[in-house]
Protein backbone atom coordinates (compact mmCIF):
# COMPACT_ATOMS: atom_id res chain seq x y z
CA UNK A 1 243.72 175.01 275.69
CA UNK A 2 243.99 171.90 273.22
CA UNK A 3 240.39 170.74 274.68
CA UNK A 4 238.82 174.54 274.01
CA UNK A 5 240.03 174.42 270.40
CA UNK A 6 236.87 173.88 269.11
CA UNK A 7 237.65 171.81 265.85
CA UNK A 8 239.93 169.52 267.60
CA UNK A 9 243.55 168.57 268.71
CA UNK A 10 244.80 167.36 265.07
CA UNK A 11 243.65 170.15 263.32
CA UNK A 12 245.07 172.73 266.18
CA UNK A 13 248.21 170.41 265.55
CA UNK A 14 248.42 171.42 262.11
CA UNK A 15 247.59 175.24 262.34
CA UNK A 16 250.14 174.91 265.14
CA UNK A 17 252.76 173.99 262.84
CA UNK A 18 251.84 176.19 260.12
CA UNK A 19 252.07 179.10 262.04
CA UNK A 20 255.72 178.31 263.01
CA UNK A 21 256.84 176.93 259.33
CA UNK A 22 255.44 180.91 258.28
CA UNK A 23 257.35 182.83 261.15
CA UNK A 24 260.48 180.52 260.39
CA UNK A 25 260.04 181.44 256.36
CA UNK A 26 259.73 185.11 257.13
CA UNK A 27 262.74 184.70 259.53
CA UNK A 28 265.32 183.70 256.91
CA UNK A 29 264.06 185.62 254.24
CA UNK A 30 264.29 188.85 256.23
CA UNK A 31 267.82 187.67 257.42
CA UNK A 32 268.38 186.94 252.96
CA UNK A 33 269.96 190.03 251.57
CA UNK A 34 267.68 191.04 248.66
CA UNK A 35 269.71 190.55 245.61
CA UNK A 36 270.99 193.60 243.86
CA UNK A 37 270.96 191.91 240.04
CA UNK A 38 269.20 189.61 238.65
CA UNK A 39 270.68 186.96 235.73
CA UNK A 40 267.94 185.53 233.42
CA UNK A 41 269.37 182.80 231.12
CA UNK A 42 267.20 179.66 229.48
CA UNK A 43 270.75 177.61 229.09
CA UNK A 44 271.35 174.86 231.81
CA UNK A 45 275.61 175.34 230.64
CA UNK A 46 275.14 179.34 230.96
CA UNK A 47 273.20 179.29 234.35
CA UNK A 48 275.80 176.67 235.69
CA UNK A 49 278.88 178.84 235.00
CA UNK A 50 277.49 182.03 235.87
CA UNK A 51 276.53 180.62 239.07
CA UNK A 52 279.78 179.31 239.71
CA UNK A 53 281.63 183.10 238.28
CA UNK A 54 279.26 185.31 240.19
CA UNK A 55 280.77 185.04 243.36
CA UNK A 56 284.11 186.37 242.59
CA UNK A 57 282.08 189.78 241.56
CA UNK A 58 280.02 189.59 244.51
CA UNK A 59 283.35 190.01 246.62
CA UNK A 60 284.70 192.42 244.50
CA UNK A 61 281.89 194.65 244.09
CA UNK A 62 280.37 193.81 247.45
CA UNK A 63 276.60 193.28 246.14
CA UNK A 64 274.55 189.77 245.46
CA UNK A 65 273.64 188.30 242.70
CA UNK A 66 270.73 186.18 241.50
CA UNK A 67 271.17 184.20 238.68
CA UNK A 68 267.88 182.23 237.33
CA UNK A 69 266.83 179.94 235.15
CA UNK A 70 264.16 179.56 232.63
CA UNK A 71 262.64 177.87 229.64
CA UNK A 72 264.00 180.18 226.93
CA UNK A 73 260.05 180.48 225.22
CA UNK A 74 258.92 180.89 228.88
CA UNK A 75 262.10 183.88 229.62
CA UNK A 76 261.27 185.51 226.53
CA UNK A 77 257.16 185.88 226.90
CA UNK A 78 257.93 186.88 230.42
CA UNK A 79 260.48 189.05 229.72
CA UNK A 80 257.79 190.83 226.90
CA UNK A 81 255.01 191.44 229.17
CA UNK A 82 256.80 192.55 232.33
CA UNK A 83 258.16 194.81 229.51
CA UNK A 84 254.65 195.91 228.05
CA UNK A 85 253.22 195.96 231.76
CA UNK A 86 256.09 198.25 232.98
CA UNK A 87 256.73 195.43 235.83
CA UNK A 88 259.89 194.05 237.31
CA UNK A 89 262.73 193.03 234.71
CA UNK A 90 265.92 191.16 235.19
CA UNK A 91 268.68 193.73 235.03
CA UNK A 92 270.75 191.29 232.44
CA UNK A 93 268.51 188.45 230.62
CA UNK A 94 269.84 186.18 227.46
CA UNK A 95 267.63 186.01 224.50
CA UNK A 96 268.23 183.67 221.74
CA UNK A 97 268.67 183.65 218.09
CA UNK A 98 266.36 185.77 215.96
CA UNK A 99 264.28 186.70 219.23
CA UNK A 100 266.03 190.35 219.20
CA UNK A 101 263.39 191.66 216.30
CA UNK A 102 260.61 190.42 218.65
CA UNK A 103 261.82 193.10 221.33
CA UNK A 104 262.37 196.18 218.95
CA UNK A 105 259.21 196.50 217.26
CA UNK A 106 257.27 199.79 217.55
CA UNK A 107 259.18 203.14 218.63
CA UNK A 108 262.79 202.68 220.03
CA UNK A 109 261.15 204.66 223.65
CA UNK A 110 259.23 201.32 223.95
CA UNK A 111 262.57 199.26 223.52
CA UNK A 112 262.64 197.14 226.97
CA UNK A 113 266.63 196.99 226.37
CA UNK A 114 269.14 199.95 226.56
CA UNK A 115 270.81 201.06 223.91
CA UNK A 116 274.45 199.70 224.33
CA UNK A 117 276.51 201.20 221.29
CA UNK A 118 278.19 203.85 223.20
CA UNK A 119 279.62 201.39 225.81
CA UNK A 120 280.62 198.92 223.85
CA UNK A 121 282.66 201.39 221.64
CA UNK A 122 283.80 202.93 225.23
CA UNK A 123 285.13 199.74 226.29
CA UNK A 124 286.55 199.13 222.48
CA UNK A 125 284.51 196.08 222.58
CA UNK A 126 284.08 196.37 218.61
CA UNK A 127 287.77 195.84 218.02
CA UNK A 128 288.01 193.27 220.50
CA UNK A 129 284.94 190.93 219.36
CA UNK A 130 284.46 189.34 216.21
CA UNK A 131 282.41 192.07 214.41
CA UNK A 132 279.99 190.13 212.63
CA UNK A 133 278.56 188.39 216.14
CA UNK A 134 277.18 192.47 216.97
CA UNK A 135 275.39 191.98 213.58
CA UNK A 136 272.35 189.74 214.98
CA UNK A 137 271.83 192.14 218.16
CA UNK A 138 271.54 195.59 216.04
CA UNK A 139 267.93 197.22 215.50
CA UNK A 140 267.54 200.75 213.79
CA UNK A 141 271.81 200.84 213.47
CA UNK A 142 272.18 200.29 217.14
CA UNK A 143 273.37 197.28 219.36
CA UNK A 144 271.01 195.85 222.05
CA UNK A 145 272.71 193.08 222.89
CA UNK A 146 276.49 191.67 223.99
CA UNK A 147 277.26 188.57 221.85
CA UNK A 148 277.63 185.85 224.17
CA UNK A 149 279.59 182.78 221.30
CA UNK A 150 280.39 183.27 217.73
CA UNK A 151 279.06 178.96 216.84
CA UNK A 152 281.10 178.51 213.56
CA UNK A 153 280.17 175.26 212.04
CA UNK A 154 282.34 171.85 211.36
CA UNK A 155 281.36 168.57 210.34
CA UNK A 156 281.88 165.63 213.07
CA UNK A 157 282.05 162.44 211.69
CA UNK A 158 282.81 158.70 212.55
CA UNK A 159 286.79 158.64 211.48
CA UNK A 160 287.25 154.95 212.49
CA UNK A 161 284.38 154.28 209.65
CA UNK A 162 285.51 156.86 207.66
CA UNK A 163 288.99 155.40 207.26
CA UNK A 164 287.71 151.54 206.81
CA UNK A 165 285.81 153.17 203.90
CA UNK A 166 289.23 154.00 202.36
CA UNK A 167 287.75 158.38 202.23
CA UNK A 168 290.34 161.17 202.31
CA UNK A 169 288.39 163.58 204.26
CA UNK A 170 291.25 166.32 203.15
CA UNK A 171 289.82 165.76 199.46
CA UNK A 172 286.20 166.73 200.16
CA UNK A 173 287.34 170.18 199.44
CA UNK A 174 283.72 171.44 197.96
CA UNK A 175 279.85 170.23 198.24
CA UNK A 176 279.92 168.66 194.51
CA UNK A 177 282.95 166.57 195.94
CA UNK A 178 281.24 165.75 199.20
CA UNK A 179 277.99 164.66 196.79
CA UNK A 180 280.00 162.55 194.88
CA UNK A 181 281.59 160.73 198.16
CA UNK A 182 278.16 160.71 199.70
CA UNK A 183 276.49 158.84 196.92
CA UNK A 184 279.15 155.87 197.19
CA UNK A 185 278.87 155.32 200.85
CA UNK A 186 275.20 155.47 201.40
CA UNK A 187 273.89 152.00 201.20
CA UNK A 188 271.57 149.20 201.99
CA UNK A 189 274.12 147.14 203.64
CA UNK A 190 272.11 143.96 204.35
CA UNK A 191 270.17 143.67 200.96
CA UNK A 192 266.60 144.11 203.14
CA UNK A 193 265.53 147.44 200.76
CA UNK A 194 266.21 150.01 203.64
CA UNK A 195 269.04 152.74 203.76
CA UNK A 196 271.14 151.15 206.44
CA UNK A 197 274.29 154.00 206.20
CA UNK A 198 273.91 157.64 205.29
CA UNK A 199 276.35 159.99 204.84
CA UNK A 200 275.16 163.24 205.74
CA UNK A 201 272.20 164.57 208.33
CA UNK A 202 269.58 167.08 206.93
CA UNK A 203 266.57 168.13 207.93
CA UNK A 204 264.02 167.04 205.71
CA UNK A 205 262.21 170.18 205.64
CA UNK A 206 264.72 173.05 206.19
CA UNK A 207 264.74 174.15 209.50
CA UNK A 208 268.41 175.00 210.77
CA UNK A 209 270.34 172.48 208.43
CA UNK A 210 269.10 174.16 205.67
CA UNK A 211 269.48 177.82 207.15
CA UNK A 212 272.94 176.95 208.12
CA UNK A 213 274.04 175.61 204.35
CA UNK A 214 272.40 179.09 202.93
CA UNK A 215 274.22 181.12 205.30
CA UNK A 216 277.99 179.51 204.69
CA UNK A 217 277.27 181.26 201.00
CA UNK A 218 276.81 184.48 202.48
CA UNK A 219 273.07 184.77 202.33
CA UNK A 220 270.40 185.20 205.23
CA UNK A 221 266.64 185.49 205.14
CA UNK A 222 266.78 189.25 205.30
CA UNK A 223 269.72 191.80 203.98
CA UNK A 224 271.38 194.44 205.87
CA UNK A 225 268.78 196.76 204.20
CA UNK A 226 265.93 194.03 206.14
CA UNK A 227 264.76 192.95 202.96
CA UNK A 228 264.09 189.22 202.39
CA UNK A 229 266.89 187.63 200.73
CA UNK A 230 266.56 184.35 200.46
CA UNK A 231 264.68 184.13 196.93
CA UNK A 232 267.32 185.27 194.88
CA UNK A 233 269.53 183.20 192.74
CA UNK A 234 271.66 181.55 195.39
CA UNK A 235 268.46 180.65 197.53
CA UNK A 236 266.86 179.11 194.73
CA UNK A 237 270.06 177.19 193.67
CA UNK A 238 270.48 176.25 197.51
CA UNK A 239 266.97 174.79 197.39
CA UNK A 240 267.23 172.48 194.22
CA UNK A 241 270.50 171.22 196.21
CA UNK A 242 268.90 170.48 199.04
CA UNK A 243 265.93 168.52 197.63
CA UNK A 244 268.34 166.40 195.78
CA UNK A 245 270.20 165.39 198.88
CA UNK A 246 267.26 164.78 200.52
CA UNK A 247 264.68 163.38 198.43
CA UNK A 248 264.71 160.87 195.73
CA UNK A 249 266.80 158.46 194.43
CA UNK A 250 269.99 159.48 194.74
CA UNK A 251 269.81 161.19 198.43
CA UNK A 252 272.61 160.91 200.70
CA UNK A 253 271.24 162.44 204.15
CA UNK A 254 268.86 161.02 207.00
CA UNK A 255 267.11 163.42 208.94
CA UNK A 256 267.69 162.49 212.62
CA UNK A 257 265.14 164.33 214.14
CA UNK A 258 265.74 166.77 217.19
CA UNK A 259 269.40 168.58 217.03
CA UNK A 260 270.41 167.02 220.21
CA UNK A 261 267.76 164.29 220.49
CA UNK A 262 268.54 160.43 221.26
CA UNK A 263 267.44 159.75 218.13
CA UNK A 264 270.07 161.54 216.81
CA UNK A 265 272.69 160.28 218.96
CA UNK A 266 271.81 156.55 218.68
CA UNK A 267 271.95 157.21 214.57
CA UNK A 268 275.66 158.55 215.36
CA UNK A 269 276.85 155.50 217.12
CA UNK A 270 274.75 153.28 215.36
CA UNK A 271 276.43 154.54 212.11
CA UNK A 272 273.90 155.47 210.52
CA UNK A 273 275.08 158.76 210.11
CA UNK A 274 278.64 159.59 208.77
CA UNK A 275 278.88 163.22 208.90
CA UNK A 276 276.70 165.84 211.32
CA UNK A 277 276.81 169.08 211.72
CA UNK A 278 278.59 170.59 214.32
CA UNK A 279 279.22 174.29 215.61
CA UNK A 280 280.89 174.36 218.64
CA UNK A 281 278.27 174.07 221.34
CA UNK A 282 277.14 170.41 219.17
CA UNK A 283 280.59 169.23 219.58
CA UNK A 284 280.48 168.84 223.60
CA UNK A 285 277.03 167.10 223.41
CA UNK A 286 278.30 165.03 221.14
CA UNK A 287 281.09 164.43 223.53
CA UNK A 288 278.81 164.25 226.52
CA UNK A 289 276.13 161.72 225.25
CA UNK A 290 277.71 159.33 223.30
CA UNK A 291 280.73 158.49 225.64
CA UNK A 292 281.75 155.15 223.42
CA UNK A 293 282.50 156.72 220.48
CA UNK A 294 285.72 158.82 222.41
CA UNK A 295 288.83 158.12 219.90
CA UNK A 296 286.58 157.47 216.94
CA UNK A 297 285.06 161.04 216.07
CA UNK A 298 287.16 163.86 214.30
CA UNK A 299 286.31 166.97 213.14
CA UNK A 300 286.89 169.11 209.66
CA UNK A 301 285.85 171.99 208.19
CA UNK A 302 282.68 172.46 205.75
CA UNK A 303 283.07 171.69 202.25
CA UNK A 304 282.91 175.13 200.29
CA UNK A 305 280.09 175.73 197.80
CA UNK A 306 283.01 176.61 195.00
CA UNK A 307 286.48 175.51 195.28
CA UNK A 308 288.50 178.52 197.75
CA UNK A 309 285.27 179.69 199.69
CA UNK A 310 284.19 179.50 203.33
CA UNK A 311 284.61 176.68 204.82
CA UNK A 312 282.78 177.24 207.76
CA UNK A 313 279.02 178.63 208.58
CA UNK A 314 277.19 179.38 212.22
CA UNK A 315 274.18 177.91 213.94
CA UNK A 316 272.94 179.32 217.00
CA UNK A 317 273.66 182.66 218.96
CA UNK A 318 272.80 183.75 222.46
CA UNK A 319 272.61 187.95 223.32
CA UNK A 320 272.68 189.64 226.43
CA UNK A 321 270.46 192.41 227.06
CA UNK A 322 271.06 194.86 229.93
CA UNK A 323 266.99 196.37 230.97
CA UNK A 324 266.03 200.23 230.75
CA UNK A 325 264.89 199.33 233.94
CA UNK A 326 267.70 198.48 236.13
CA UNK A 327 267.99 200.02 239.47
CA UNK A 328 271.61 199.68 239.01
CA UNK A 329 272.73 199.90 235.29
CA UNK A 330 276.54 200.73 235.59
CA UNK A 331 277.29 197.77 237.87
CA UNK A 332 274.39 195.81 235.44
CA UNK A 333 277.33 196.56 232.60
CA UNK A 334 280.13 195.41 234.78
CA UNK A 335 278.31 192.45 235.71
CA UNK A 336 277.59 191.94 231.69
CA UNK A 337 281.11 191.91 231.19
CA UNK A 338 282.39 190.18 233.61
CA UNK A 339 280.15 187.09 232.68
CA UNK A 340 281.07 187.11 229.15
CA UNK A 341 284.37 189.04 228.34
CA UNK A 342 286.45 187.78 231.98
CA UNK A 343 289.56 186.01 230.84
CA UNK A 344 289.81 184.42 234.02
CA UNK A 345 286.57 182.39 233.44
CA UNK A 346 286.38 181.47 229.78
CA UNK A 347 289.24 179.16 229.14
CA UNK A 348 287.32 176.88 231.94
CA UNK A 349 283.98 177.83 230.21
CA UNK A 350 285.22 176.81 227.00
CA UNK A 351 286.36 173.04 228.49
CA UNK A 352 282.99 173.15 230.26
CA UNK A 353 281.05 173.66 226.93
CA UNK A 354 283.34 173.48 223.89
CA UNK A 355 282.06 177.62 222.98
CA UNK A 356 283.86 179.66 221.54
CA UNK A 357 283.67 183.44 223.41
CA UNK A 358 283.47 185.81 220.74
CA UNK A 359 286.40 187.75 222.37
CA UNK A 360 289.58 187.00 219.98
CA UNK A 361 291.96 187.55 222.73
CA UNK A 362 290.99 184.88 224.89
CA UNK A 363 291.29 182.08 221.80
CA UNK A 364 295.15 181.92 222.71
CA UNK A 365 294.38 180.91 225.80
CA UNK A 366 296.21 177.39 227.16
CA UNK A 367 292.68 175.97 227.27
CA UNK A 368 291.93 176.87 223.83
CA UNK A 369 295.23 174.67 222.70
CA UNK A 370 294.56 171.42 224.64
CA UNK A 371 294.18 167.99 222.85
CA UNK A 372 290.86 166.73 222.53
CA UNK A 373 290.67 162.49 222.78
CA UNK A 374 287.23 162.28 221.99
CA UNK A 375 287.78 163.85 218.73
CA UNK A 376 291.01 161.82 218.06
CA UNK A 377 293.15 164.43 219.69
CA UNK A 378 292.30 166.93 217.75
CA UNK A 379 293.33 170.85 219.54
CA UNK A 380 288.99 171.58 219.30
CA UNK A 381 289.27 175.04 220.59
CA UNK A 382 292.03 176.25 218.30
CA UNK A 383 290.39 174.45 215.15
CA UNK A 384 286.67 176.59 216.06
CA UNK A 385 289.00 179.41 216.47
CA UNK A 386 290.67 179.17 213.19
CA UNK A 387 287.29 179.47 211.69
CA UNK A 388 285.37 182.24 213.58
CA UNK A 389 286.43 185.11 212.01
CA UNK A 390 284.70 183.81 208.95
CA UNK A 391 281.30 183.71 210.29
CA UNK A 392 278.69 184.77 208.09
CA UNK A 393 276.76 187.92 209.27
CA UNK A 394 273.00 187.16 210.36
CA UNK A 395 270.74 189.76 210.29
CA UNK A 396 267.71 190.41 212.60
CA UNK A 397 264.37 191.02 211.76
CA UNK A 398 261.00 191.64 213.37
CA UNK A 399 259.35 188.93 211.58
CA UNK A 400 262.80 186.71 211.29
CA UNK A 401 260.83 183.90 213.47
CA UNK A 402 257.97 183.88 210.83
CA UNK A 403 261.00 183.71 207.71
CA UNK A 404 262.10 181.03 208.99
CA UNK A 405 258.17 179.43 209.14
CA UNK A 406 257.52 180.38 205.10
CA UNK A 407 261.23 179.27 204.52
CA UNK A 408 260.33 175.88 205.87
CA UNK A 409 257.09 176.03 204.34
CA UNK A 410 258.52 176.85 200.86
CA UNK A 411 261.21 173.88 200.65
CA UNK A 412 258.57 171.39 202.01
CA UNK A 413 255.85 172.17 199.22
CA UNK A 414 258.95 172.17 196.78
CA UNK A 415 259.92 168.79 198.08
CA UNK A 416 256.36 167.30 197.72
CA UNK A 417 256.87 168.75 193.83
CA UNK A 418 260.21 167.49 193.32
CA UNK A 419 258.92 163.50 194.63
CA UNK A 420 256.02 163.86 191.60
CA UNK A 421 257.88 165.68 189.05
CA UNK A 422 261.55 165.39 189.37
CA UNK A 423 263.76 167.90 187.69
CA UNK A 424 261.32 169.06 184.94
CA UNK A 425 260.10 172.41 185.94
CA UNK A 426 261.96 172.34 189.79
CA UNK A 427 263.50 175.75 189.31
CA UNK A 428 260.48 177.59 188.39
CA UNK A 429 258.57 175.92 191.19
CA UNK A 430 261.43 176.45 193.51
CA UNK A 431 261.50 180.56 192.91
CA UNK A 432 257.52 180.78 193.09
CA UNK A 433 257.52 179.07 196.37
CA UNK A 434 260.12 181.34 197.54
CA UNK A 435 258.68 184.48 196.09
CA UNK A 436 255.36 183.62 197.67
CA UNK A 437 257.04 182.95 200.85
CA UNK A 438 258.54 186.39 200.64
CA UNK A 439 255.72 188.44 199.34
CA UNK A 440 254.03 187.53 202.91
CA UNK A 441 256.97 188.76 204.88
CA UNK A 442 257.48 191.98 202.50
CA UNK A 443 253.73 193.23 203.86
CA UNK A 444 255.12 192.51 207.39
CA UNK A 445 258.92 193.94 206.91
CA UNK A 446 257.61 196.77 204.94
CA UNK A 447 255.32 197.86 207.66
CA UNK A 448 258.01 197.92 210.74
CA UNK A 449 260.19 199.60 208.00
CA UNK A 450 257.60 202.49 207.72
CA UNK A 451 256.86 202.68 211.77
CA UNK A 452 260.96 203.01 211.83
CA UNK A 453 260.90 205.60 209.04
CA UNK A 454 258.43 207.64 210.52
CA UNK A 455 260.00 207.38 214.09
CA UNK A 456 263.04 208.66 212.77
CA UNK A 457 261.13 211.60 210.32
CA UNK A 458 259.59 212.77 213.15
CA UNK A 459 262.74 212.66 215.48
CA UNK A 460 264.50 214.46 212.64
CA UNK A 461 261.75 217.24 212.61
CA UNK A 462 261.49 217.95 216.20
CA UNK A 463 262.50 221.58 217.36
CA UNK A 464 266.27 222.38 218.03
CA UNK A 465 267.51 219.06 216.30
């Protein structure tokens, strides 16, 4: 036979063994049990514990799960045309911050996500969670979305340099008293002209430093009423701040670059940086990739904009979302809840990650209590814990990615001002950069507001209602 083949024995070789490595692949996956749910998350920490949770509900429940993986820009474009194509869907995916408004455009019957208001006041879920954390996953007055963390905010900073500096970080009670400490400490060092210590990290431009700082005072980019918000009096104010810690003369902050970058680690040990900010999920990175400084980090709350106010803010938020589509969407809800509300699981999630679950009961936890040494011994959990109930709502938008573009776009062209001009005429600049920025997203918010309005007029009007 191998002299009849007429291209030869290597190549007859090779089909040979193709045709086996096929029959051998079909083999197994016909002896595979097709999973039953499917688990889309874009977090390596998520993907890891759910994997290592699911098979406790696999017993229980008798089914399989598959939990997978993805780049959370490549998740959520997937996850929007398998929607628009009416193909395949993970029963239970994560989306991230601000990515909800993306998903509920257009008429709630072409929502991808079920409605999950109902359960979650079923299961009493709303007195159990910290309320605001629903806020972000809410489109027309309706939740779409578990809350997977609640991220309040801290600031981490170098204690052993701290205390050689002689600072009281107990008397850095507000922002104008943080300002005043920050302008002492940052320095040229070694006389060569260059900023050798800071004392704070910004973002140059915005981005989420900025966004967290405008949040702490109670403000978003849009209202409750999804209205831009962030050009009224406390945005501008917040602006002019910003630029002053971050341009000019007198500025206190280095912007490190990526939130978790080396960069931004290396300018931590390096002590470069003093202070960073640091909601919870931060705080283990920190821990995780730069191992030298255990013993000499320590944590505190965020100064308050006025002397009694929040001390804390929130960065980051991950949803849940179960699909219309399930083939199985009781047991997809069971599976939802066991992966983020299981007591069993999240005191070990939370030493795994440093999050704090958004479920209040769980915070008393043993877990929750332990000693930290990396941050000076410091009881992490129960510090985050103290603070999360005073999270500052976020709401969601359709065009809450693009906000956050102008936003950007408004405090960098206000930046460029403030290096020519300084403070003569900042404020007025300040609020026409801002208006402009939210004149564009009015044409865009207006319009999903009317598509909404006239969904519901026409819902309203239909016979027998």
């Amino acid at each position: 036979m191998l002299d009849r083949f007429p291209y030869g024995k290597a190549p007859l070789a090779l089909l040979v063994i193709a045709v086996l490595s096929s029959l051998a692949f079909a083999m197994r996956h016909r002896r595979t049990r097709p999973a039953d749910l499917v688990v889309a998350t874009f977090s390596a920490q998520h993907y890891a514990a759910y994997v290592a949770a699911v098979p406790e509900f696999e017993r229980r429940h008798r089914v399989k799960v598959d939990v997978q993986r993805y780049d959370f820009q490549s998740l959520e474009a997937r996850l929007q045309a398998a929607i628009v194509a009416n193909t395949d869907v993970p029963d239970l995916a994560e989306i991230s911050e601000g990515s909800l408004g993306f998903f509920t455009r257009g008429p709630v019957e072409d929502f991808g996500f079920s409605d999950l208001t109902d359960r979650i006041h079923a299961e009493g879920l709303d007195h159990r969670v910290v309320e605001s954390r629903f806020v972000p996953w809410m489109a027309r007055g309706r939740v779409y979305a578990l809350p997977h963390d609640v991220h309040p905010v801290m600031l981490a900073y170098r204690r052993d340099l701290i205390e050689e500096l002689g600072i009281d970080v107990s008397k850095l009670e507000t922002w104008d008293d943080f300002v005043a400490m920050g302008q002492k400490v940052t320095a040229d060092l070694d006389g060569d002209g260059a900023i050798d210590r800071y004392a704070l990290e910004l973002q140059r431009n915005g981005n989420w430093s900025f966004w967290t700082l405008l949040r702490q005072q109670g403000v978003d980019l849009f209202d409750a009423n999804g209205q831009v918000a962030f050009n009224g009096p406390v945005g501008v104010e917040t602006v002019m701040w910003y630029l002053r810690q971050t341009r000019g003369p007198q500025r206190i902050s280095f912007d490190a670059g990526l939130n978790a970058g080396q960069p931004f680690f290396r300018a931590l040990m390096d002590g470069l940086l003093l202070f960073v900010f640091c909601p919870d999920w931060r705080s283990y990175q920190i821990q995780t990739n730069a191992e030298k400084l255990k013993g000499k980090m320590a944590l505190m709350p965020l100064p308050a904009w006025r002397k009694g106010g929040r001390r804390t803010s929130t960065w980051g938020m991950t949803g849940l979302t179960l699909s219309k589509t399930s083939k199985h969407p009781e047991l997809a809800w069971e599976l939802a809840k066991f992966l983020y509300f299981n007591p069993a699981d999240l005191g070990a999630r939370f030493l795994a990650t440093n999050i704090i679950p958004p479920l209040k009961e769980a915070w008393n936890m043993p877990e929750f209590q332990q000693p930290n040494e990396f941050y000076s011994g410091q009881r992490v959990g129960a510090e985050y814990a103290r603070l999360a109930p005073d999270t500052p709502v976020v709401y969601a938008s359709p065009v809450y990615k693009s906000a956050q573009s102008k936003l950007d776009q408004a405090i960098t062209r206000s930046g460029i001002y403030y290096e020519q001009y300084g403070e003569q005429g900042l404020r007025e600049k300040v609020q026409a950069e801002l208006d402009r920025a939210a004149a564009y997203l009015k044409v865009w918010s207006d319009r999903h507001g009317r598509l909404a309005e006239a969904e519901v007029a026409a819902a309203e009007s239909e016979p027998g209602e």
